[in-house]
C-alpha atoms as a PDB file:
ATOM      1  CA  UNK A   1      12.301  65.079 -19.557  1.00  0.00           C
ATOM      2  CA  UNK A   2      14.982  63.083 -17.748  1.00  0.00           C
ATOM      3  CA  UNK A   3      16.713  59.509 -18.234  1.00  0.00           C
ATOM      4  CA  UNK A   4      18.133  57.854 -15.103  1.00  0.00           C
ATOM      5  CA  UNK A   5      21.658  57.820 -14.762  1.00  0.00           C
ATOM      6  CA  UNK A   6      23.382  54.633 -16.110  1.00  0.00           C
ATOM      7  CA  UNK A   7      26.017  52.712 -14.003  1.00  0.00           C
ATOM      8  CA  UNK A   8      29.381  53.968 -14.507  1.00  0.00           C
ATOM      9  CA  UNK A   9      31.057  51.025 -12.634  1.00  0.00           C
ATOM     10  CA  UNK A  10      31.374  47.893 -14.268  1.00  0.00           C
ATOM     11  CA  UNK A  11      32.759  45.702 -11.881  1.00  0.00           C
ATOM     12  CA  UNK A  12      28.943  45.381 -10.477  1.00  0.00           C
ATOM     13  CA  UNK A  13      27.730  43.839 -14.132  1.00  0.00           C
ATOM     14  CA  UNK A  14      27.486  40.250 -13.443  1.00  0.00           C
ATOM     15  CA  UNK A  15      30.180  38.033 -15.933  1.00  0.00           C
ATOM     16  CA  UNK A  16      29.467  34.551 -16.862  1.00  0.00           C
ATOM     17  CA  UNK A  17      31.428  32.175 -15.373  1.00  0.00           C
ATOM     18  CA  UNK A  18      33.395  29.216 -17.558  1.00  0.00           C
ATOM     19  CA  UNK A  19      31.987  26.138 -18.226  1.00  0.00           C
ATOM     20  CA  UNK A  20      33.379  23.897 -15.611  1.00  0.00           C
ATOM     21  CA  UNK A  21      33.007  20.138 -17.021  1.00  0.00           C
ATOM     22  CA  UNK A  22      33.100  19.204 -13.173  1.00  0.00           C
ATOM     23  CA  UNK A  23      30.725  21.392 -11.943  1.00  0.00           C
ATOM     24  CA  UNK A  24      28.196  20.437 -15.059  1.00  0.00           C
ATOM     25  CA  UNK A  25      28.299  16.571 -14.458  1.00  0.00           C
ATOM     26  CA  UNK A  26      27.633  16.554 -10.305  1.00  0.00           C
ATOM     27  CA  UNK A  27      25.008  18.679 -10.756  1.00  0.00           C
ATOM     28  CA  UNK A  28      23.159  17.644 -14.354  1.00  0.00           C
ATOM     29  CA  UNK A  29      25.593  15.621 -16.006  1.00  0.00           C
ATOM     30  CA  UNK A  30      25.660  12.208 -14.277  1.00  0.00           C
ATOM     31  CA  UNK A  31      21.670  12.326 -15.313  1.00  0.00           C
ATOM     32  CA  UNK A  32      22.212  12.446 -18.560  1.00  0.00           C
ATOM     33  CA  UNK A  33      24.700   9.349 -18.216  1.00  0.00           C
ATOM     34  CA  UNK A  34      21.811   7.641 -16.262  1.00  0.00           C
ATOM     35  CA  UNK A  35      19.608   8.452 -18.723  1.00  0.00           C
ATOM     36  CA  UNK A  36      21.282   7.383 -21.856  1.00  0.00           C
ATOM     37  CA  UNK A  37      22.295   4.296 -20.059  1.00  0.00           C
ATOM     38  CA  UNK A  38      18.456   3.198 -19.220  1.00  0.00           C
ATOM     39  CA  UNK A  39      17.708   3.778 -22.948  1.00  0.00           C
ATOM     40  CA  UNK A  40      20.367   1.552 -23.853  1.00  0.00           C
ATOM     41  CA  UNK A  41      19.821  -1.178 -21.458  1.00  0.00           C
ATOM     42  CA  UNK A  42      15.400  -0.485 -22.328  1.00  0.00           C
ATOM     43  CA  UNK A  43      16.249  -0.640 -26.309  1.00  0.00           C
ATOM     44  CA  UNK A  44      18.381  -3.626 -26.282  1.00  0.00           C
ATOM     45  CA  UNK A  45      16.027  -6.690 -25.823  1.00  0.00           C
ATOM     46  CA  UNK A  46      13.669  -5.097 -28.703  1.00  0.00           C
ATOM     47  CA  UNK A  47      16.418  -4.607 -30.568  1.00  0.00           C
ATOM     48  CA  UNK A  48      18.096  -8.359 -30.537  1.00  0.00           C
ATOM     49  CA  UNK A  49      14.633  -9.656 -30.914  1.00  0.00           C
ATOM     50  CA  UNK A  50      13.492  -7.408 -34.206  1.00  0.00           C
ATOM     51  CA  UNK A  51      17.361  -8.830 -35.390  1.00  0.00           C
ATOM     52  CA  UNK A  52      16.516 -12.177 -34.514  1.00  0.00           C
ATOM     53  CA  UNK A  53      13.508 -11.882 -36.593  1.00  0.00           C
ATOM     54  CA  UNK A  54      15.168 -10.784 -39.575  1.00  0.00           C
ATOM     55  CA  UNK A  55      17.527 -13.680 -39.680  1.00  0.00           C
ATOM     56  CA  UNK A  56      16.751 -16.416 -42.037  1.00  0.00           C
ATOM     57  CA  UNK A  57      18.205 -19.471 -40.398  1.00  0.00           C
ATOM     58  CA  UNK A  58      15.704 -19.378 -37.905  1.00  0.00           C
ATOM     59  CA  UNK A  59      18.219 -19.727 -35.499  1.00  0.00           C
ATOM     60  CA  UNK A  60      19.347 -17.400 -32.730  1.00  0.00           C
ATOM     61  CA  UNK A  61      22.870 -18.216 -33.664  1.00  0.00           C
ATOM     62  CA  UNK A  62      23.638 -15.622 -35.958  1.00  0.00           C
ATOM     63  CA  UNK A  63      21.685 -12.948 -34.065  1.00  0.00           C
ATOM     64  CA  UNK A  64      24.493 -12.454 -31.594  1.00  0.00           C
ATOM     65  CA  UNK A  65      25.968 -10.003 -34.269  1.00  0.00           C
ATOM     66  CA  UNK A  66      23.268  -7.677 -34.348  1.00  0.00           C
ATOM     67  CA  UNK A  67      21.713  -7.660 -37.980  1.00  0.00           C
ATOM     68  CA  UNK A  68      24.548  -9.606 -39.795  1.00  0.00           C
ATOM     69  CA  UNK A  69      21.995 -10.975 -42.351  1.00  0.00           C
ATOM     70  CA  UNK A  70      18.670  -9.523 -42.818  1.00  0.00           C
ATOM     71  CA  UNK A  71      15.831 -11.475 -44.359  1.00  0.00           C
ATOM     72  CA  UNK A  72      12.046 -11.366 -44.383  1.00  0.00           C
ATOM     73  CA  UNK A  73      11.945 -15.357 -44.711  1.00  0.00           C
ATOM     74  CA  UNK A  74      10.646 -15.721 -40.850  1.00  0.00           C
ATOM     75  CA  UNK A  75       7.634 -13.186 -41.846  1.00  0.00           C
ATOM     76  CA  UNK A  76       6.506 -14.995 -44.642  1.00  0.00           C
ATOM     77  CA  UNK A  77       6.904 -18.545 -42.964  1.00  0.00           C
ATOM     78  CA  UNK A  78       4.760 -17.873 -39.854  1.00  0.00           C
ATOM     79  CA  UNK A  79       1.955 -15.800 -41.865  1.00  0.00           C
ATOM     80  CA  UNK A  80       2.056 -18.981 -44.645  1.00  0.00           C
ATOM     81  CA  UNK A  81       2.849 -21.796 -42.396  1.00  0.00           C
ATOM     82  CA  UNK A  82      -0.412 -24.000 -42.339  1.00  0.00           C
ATOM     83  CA  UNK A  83       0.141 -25.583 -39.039  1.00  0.00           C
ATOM     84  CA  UNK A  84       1.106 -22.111 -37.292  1.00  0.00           C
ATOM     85  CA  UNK A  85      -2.208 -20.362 -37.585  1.00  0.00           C
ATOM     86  CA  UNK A  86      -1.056 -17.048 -36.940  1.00  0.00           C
ATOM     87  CA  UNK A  87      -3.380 -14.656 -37.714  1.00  0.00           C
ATOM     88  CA  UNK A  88      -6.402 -16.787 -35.739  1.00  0.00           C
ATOM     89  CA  UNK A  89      -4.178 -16.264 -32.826  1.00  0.00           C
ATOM     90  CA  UNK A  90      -3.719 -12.815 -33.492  1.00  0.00           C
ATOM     91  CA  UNK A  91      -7.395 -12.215 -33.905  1.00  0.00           C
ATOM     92  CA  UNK A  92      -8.099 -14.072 -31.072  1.00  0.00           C
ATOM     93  CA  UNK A  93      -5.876 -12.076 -29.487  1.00  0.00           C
ATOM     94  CA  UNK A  94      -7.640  -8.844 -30.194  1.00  0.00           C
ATOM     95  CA  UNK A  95     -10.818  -9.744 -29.105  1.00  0.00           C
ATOM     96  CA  UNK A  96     -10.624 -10.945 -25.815  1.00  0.00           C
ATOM     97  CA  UNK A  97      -7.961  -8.167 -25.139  1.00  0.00           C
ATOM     98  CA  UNK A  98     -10.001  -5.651 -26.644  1.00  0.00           C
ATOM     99  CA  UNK A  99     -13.329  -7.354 -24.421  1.00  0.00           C
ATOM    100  CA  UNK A 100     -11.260  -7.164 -21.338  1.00  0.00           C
ATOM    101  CA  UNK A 101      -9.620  -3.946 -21.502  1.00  0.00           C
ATOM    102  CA  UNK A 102     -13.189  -2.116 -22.073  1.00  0.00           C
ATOM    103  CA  UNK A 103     -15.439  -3.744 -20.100  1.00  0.00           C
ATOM    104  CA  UNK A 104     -12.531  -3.612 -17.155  1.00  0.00           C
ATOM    105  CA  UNK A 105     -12.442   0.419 -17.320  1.00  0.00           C
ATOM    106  CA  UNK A 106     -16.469   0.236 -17.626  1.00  0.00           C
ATOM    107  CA  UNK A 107     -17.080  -2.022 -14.562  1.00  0.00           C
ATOM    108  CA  UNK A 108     -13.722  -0.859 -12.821  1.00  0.00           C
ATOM    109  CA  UNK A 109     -15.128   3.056 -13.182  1.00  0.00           C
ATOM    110  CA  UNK A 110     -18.589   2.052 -11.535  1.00  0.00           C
ATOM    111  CA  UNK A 111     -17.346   0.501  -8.498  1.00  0.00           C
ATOM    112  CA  UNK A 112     -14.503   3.343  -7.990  1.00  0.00           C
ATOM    113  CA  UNK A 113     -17.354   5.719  -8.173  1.00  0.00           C
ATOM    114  CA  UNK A 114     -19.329   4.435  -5.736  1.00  0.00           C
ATOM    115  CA  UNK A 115     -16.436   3.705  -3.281  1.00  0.00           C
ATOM    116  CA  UNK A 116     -15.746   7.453  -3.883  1.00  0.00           C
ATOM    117  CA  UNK A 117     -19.161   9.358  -3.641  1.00  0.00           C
ATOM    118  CA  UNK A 118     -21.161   6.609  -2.560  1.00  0.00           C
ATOM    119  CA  UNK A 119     -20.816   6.063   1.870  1.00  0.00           C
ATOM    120  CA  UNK A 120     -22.814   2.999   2.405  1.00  0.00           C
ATOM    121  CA  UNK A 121     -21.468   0.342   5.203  1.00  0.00           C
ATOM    122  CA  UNK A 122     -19.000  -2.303   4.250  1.00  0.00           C
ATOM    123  CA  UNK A 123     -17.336   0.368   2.101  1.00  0.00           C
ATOM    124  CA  UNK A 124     -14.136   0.737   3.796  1.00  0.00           C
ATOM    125  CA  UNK A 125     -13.845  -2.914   4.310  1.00  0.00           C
ATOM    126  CA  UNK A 126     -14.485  -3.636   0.677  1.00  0.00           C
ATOM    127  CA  UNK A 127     -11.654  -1.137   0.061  1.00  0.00           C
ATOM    128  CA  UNK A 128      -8.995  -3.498   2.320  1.00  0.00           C
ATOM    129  CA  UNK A 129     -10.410  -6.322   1.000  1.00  0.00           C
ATOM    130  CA  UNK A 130      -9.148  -5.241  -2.859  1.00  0.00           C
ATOM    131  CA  UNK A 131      -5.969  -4.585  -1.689  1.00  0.00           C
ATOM    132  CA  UNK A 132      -5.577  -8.005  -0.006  1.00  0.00           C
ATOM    133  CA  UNK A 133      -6.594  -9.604  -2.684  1.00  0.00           C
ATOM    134  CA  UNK A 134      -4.096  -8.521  -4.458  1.00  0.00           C
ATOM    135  CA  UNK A 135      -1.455 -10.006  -2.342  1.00  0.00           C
ATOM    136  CA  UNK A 136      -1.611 -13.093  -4.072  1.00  0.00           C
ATOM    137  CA  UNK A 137      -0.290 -13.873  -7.065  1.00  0.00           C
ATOM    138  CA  UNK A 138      -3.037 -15.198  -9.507  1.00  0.00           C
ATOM    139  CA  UNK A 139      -1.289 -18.360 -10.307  1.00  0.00           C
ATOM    140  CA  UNK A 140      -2.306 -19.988  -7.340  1.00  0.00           C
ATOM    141  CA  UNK A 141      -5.918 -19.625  -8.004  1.00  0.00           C
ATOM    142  CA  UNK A 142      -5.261 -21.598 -11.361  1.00  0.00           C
ATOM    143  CA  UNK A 143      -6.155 -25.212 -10.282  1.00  0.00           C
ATOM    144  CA  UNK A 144      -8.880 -23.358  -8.428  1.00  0.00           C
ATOM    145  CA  UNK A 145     -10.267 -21.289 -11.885  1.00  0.00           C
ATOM    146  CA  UNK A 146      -9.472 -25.103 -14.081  1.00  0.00           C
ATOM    147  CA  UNK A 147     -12.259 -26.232 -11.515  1.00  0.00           C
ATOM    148  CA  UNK A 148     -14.782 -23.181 -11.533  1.00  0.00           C
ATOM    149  CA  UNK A 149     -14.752 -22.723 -15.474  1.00  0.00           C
ATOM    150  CA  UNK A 150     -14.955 -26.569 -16.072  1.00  0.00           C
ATOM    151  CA  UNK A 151     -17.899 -26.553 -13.556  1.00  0.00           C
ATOM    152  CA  UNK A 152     -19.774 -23.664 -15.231  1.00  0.00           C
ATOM    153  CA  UNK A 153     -19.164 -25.307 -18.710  1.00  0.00           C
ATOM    154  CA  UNK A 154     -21.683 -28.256 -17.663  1.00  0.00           C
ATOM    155  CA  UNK A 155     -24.126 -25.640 -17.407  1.00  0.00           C
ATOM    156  CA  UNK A 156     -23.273 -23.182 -19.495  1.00  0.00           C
ATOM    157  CA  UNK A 157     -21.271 -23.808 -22.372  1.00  0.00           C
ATOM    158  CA  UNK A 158     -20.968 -20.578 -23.607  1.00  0.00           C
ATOM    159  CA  UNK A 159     -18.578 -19.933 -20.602  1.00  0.00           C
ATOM    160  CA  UNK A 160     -16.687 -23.018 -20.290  1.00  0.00           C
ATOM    161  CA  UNK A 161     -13.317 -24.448 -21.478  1.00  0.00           C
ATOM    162  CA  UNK A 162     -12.403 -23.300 -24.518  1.00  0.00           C
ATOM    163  CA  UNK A 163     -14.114 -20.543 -24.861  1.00  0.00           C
ATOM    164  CA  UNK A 164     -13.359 -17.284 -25.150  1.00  0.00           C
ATOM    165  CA  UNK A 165     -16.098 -15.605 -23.096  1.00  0.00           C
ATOM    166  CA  UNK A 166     -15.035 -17.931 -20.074  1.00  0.00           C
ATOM    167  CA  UNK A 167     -11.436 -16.344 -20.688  1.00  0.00           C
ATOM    168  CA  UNK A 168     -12.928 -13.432 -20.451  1.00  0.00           C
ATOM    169  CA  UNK A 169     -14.597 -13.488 -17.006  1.00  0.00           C
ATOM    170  CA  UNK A 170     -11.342 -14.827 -15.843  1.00  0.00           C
ATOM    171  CA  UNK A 171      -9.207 -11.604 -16.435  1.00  0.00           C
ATOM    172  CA  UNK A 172     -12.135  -9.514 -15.509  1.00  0.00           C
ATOM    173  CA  UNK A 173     -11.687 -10.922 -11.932  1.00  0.00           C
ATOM    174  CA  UNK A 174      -8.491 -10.772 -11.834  1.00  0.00           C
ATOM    175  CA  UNK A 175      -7.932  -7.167 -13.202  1.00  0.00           C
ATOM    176  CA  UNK A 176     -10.656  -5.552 -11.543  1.00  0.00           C
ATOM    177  CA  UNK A 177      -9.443  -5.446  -8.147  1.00  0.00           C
ATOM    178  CA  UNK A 178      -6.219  -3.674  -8.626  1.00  0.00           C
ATOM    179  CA  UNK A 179      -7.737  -0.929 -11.774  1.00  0.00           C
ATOM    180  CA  UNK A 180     -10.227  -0.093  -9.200  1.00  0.00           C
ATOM    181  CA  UNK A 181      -8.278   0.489  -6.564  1.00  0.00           C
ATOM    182  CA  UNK A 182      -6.276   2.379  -9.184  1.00  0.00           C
ATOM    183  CA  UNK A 183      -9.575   4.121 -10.274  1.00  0.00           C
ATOM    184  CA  UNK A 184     -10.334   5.537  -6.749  1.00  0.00           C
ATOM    185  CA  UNK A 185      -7.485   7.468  -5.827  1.00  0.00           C
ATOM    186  CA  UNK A 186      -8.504   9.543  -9.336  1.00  0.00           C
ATOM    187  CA  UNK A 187     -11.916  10.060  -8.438  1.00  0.00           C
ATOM    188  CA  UNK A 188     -11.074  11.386  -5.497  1.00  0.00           C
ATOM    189  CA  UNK A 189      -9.443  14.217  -6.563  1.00  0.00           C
ATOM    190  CA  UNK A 190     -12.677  15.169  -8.863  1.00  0.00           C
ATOM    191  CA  UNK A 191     -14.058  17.903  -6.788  1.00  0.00           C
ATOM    192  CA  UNK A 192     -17.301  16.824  -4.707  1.00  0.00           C
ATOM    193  CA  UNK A 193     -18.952  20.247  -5.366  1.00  0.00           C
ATOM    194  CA  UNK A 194     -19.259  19.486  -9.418  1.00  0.00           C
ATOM    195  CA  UNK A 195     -21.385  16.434  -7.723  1.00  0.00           C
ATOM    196  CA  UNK A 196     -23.420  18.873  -5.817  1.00  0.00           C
ATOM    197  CA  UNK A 197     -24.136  21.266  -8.215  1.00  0.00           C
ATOM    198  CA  UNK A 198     -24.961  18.679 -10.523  1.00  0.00           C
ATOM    199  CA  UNK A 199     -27.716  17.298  -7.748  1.00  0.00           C
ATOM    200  CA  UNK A 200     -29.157  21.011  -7.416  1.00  0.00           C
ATOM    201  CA  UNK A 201     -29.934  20.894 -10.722  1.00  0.00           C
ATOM    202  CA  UNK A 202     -31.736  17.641 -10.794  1.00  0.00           C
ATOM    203  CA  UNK A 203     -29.301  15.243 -11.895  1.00  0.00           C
ATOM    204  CA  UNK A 204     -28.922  12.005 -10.567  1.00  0.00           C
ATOM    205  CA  UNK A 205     -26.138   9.458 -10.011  1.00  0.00           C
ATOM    206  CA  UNK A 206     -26.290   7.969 -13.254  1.00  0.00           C
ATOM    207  CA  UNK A 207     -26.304  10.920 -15.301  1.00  0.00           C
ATOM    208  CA  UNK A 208     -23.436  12.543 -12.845  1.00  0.00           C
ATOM    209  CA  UNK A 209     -21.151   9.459 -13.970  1.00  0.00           C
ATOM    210  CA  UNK A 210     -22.223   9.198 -17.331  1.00  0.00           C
ATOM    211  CA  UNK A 211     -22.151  13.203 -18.474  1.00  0.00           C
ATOM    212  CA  UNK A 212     -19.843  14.615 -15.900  1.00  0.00           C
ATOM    213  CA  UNK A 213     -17.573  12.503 -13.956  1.00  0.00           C
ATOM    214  CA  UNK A 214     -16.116  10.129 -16.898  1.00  0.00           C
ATOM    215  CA  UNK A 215     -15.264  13.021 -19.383  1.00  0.00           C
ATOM    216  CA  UNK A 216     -13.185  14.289 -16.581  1.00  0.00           C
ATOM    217  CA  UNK A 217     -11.222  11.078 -15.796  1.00  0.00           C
ATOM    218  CA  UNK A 218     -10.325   9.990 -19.258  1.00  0.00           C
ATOM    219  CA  UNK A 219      -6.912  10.121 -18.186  1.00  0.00           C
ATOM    220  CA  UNK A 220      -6.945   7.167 -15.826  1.00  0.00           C
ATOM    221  CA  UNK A 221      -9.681   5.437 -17.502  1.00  0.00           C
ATOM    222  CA  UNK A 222      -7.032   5.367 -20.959  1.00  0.00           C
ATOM    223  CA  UNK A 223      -3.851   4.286 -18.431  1.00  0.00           C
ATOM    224  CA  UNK A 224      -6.567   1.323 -17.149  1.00  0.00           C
ATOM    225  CA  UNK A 225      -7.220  -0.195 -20.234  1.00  0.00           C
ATOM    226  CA  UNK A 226      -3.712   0.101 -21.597  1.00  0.00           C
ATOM    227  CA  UNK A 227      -2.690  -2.115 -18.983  1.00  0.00           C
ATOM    228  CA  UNK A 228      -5.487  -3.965 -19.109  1.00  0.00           C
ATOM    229  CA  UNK A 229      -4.871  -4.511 -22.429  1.00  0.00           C
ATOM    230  CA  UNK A 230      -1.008  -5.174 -22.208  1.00  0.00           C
ATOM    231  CA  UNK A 231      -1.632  -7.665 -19.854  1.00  0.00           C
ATOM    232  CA  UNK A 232      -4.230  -9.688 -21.365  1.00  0.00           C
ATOM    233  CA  UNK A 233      -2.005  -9.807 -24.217  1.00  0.00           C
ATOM    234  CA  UNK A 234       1.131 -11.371 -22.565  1.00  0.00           C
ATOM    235  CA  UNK A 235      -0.798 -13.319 -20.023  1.00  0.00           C
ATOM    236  CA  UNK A 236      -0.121 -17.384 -20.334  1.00  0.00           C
ATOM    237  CA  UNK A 237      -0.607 -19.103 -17.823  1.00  0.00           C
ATOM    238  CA  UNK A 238      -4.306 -18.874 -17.341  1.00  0.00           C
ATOM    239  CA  UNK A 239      -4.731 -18.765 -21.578  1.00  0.00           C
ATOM    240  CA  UNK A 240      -2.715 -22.061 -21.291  1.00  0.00           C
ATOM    241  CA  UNK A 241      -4.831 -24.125 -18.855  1.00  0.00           C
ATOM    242  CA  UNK A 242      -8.038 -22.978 -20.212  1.00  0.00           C
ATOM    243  CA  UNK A 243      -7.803 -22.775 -23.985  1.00  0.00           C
ATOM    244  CA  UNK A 244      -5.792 -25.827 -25.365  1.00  0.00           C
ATOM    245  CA  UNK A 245      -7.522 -26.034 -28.771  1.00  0.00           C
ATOM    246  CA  UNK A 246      -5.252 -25.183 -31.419  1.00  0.00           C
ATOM    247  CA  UNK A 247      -7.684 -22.729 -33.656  1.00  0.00           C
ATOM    248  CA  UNK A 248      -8.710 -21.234 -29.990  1.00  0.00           C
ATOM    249  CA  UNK A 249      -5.602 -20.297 -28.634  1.00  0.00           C
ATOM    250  CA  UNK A 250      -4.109 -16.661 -28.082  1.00  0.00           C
ATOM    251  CA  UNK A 251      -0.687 -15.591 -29.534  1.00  0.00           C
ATOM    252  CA  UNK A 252       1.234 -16.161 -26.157  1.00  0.00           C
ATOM    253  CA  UNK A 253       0.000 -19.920 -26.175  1.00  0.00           C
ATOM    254  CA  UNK A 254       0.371 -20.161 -29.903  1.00  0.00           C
ATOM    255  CA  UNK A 255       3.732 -18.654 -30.533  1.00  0.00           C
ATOM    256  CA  UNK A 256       5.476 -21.320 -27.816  1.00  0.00           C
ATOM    257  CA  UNK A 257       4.598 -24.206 -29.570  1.00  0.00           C
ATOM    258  CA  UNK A 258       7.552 -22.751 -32.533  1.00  0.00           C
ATOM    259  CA  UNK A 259      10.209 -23.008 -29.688  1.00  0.00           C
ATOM    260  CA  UNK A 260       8.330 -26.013 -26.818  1.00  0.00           C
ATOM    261  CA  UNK A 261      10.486 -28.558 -29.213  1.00  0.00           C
ATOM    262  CA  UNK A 262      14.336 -27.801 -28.479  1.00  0.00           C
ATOM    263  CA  UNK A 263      15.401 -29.732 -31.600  1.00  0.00           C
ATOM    264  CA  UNK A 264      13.169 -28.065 -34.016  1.00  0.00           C
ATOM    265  CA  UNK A 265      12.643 -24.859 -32.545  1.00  0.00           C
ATOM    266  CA  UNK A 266      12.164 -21.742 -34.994  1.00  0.00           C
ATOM    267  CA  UNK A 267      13.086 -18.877 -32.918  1.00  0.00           C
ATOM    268  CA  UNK A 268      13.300 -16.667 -35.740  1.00  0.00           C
ATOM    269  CA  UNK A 269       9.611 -17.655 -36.394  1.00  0.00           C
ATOM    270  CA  UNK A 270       8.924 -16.847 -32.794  1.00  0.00           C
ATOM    271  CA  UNK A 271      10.925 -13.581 -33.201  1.00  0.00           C
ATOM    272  CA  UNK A 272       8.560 -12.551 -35.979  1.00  0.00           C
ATOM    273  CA  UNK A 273       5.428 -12.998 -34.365  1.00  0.00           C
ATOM    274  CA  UNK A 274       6.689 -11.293 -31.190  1.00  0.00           C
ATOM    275  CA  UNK A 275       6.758  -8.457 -33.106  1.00  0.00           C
ATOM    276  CA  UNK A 276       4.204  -8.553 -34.770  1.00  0.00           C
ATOM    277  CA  UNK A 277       2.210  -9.201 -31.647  1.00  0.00           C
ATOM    278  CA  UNK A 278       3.795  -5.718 -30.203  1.00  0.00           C
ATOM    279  CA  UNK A 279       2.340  -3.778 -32.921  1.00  0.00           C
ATOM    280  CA  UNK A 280      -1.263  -3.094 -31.598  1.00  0.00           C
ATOM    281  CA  UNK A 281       0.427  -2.695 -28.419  1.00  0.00           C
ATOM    282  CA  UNK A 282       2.455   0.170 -29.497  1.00  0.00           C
ATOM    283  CA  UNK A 283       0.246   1.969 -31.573  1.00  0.00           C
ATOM    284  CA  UNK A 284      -2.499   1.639 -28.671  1.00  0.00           C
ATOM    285  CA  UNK A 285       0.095   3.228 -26.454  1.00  0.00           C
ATOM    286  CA  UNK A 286       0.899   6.138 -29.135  1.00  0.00           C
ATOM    287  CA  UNK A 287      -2.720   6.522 -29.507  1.00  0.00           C
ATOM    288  CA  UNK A 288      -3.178   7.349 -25.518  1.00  0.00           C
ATOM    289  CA  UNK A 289       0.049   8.451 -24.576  1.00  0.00           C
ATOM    290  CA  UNK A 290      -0.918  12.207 -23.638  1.00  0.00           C
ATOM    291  CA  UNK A 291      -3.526  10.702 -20.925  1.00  0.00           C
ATOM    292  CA  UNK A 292      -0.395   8.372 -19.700  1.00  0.00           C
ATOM    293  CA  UNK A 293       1.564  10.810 -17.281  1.00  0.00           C
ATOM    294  CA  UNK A 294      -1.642  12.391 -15.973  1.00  0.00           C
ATOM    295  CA  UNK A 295      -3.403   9.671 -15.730  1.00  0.00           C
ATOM    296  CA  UNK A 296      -0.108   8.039 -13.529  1.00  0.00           C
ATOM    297  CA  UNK A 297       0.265  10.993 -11.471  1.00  0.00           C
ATOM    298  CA  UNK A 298      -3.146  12.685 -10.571  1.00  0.00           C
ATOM    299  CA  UNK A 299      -4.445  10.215  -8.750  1.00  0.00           C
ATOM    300  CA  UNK A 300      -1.393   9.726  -6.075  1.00  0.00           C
ATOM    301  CA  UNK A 301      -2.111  12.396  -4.026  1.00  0.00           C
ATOM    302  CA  UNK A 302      -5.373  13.419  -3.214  1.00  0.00           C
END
């Protein structure tokens, strides 16, 4: 039985150098400043406005020293205020962002599976045209969609002004293009041959989506309808023109009327409901957040 010889010199043993403050910050350190500094600059508006909340003046003049007096008094004014219907709005709220959000990843999945497996003609020019569309921002369509809902309310009232369903069909169109679009790039890096094995075996199109395909994009289809539903919630202008009912009204129209009145506004009020508002927001986004990077990333290269 032998042992190998060990080394006798040790000037060859590699020593570890000292830390070098200089040579730690140019090549990691400055990222941590970065970092910490986005934080800061990212936690500071939530911060002022959850302050703001908790002052009971209801004034944003005290909130300049971050929570110098702390109160719940805002809280209990907008949820017992009977002219601010809060929680209305905030149901309101929930349904027609809830509505949009899943029937955008529903309808947004079908056409960004047949745009991906699907070759029929007019595909690739249905492709441009969803990107072009998009060029335009959606507030000048909003004389134009004023028009078309009031129009469709003569014959169908269900769908008209004030209603929520006509709402609705408003953010589908204008979401659908883009989460599509979005939707595509994923699908295309699903593997074809799944699709063709599935065929051999008998299945069709609809049971390929339906079975297969969607269990393996749940990543992109939870990123869709968290921005679906983030921007159905702060979306105004369009909520604005088309619901102007009190009771009908979403918590971005709602909550302005607190501060439209510079003499009597209640910004602490409006502080409170903001976040409030966040809440479903943030727990939606804790809910999905391990299909968020994936679901960001997969689909930009193919």
């Amino acid at each position: 039985m032998s042992t190998a010889a060990l080394p006798t010199d040790i000037s060859t043993i590699p020593t570890k150098r000292p830390f070098n403050f200089g040579r730690w910050f140019s090549q990691t350190g400055w990222r941590h400043v970065v970092g910490v500094v986005m934080v800061i600059f990212s936690l500071f508006p939530i911060i002022f406005v959850i302050s703001s909340s908790l002052n009971p003046n209801g004034t944003l003049t005290g909130s300049n020293a971050l929570f110098s007096t702390i109160g719940l008094d805002s809280y209990i004014r907008i949820l017992n205020d009977p002219q601010v219907p809060f929680m209305p709005w905030f149901g309101n709220t929930l349904i027609v962002a809830g509505i949009t959000s899943v029937a955008t990843v529903f309808l947004g999945a079908l056409a960004a599976y047949a745009f991906s497996r699907m070759r029929f003609k007019g595909r690739r020019f249905g492709l441009m045209s969803i990107v072009i569309v998009q060029m335009f921002p959606q507030i000048l369509a909003v004389v134009a969609i004023f028009l078309l809902v009031s129009t469709l309310g003569d014959w169908f009232p269900s769908i008209g002004l004030e209603t929520h369903a006509g709402l609705i069909l408003v953010y589908l169109g204008g979401a659908l293009g883009v989460n599509t679009y979005l939707m595509y790039g994923f699908f295309n890096t699903i593997p074809k041959d799944i699709d063709e094995a599935a065929k051999i075996d008998g299945a069709g199109h609809a049971r390929i989506f339906f079975t297969i395909i969607l269990r393996l994009v749940a990543p992109i289809l939870a990123v869709v309808a968290l921005l679906s539903f983030i921007a159905t919630v702060n979306e105004f202008v369009v909520a604005s023109v088309l619901l102007t009912e009190t009771d009908s009204q979403t918590l971005a129209v709602g909550l302005t009327k607190l501060v439209s009145n510079p003499r009597y506004a209640d910004w602490s009020a409006f502080s409170a409901g903001a976040v409030m508002a966040a809440l479903p927001v943030v727990a939606l986004f804790l809910f999905l957040q391990k299909y968020i990077v994936g679901g960001l990333t997969a689909g930009a290269v193919k």
